[in-house]
Protein backbone atom coordinates (compact mmCIF):
# COMPACT_ATOMS: atom_id res chain seq x y z
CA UNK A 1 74.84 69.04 110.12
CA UNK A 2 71.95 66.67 109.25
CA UNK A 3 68.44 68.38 108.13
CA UNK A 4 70.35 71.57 107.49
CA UNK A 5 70.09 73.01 103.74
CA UNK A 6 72.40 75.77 102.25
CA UNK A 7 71.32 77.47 99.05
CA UNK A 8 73.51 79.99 97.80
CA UNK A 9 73.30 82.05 94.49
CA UNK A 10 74.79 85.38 92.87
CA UNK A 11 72.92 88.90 92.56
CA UNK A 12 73.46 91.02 90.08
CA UNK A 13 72.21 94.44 90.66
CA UNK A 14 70.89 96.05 93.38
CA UNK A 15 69.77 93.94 96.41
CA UNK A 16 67.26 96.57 97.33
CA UNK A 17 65.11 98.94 95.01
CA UNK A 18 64.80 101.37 98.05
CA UNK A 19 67.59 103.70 99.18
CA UNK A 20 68.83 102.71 102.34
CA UNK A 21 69.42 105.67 104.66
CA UNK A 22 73.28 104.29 105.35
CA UNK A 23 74.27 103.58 101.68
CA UNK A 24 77.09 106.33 102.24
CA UNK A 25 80.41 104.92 101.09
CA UNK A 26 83.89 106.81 101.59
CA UNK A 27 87.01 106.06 99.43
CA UNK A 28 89.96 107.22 98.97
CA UNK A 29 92.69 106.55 96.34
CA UNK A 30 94.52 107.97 92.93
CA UNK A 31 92.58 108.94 90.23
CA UNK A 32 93.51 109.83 86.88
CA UNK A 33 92.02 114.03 87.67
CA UNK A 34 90.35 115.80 90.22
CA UNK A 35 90.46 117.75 93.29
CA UNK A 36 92.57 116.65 95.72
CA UNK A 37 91.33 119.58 98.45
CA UNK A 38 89.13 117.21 100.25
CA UNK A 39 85.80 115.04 100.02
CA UNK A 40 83.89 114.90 96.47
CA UNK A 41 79.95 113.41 96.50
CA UNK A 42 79.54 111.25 93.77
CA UNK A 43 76.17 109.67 92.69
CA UNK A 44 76.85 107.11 89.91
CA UNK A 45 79.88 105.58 88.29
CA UNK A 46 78.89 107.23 85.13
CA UNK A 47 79.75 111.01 87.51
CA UNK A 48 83.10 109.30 88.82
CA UNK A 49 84.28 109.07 85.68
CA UNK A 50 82.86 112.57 84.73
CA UNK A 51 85.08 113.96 87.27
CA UNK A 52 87.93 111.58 88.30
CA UNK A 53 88.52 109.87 85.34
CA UNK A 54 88.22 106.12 84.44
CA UNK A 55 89.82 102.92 85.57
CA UNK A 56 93.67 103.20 86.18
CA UNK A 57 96.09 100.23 86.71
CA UNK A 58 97.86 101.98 90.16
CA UNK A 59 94.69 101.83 92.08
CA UNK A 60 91.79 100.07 92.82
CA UNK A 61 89.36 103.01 94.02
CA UNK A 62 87.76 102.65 90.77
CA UNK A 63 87.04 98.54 91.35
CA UNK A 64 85.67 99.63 94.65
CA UNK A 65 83.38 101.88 93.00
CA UNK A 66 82.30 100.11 90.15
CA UNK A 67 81.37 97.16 92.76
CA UNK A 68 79.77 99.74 95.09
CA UNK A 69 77.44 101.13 92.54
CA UNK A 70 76.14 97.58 91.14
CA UNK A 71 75.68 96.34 94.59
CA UNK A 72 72.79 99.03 94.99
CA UNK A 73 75.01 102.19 96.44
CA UNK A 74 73.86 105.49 95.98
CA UNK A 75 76.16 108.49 97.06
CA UNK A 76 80.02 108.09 97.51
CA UNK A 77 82.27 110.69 98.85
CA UNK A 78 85.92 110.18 97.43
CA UNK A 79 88.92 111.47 98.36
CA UNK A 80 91.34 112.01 95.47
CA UNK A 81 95.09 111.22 96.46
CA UNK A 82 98.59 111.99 94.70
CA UNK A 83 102.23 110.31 95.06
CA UNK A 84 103.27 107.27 96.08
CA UNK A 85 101.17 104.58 97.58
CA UNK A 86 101.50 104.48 101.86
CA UNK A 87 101.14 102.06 104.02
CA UNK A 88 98.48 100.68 105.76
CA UNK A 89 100.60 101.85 109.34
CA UNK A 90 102.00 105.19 108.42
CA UNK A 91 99.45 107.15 110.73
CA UNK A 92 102.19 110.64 111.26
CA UNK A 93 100.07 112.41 108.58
């Protein structure tokens, strides 16, 4: 489109210095340890790893997290799963 100008450019860090009231995020995945009884808050990566472990090669919970946390998130419930991986349709928990 003439006269129209993109600019585009990567962040590193958070893109806010304030806590925004809706920086919840929920994941769930394996985990190396940890409860699997329900819902754990997390703050940081630094207490993920305190009580789930660190990064494992069957799931990417951990990527999420790590991404979450450097984009600025604050509080993370997770959800600690065991077995086999299911799929994305198998809703007859």
């Amino acid at each position: 489109m003439p006269g129209v100008v993109v600019t585009t450019g990567a962040v590193a860090g958070p893109s806010s210095p304030t806590r925004a009231p809706s920086s919840t995020y929920f994941a769930v995945g394996q985990a190396e340890r940890g409860s699997t009884l329900g819902a754990v808050l997390v703050n940081s990566l630094a207490e993920f790893n305190d009580k789930f472990g660190g990064r494992t090669t069957y799931s990417a919970m951990y990527d999420d997290l790590v991404t979450y946390f450097q984009e600025g998130g604050t509080r993370a419930y997770v959800v600690r799963t065991v077995g086999g991986a299911l799929s994305l349709f198998d809703f007859s928990l």
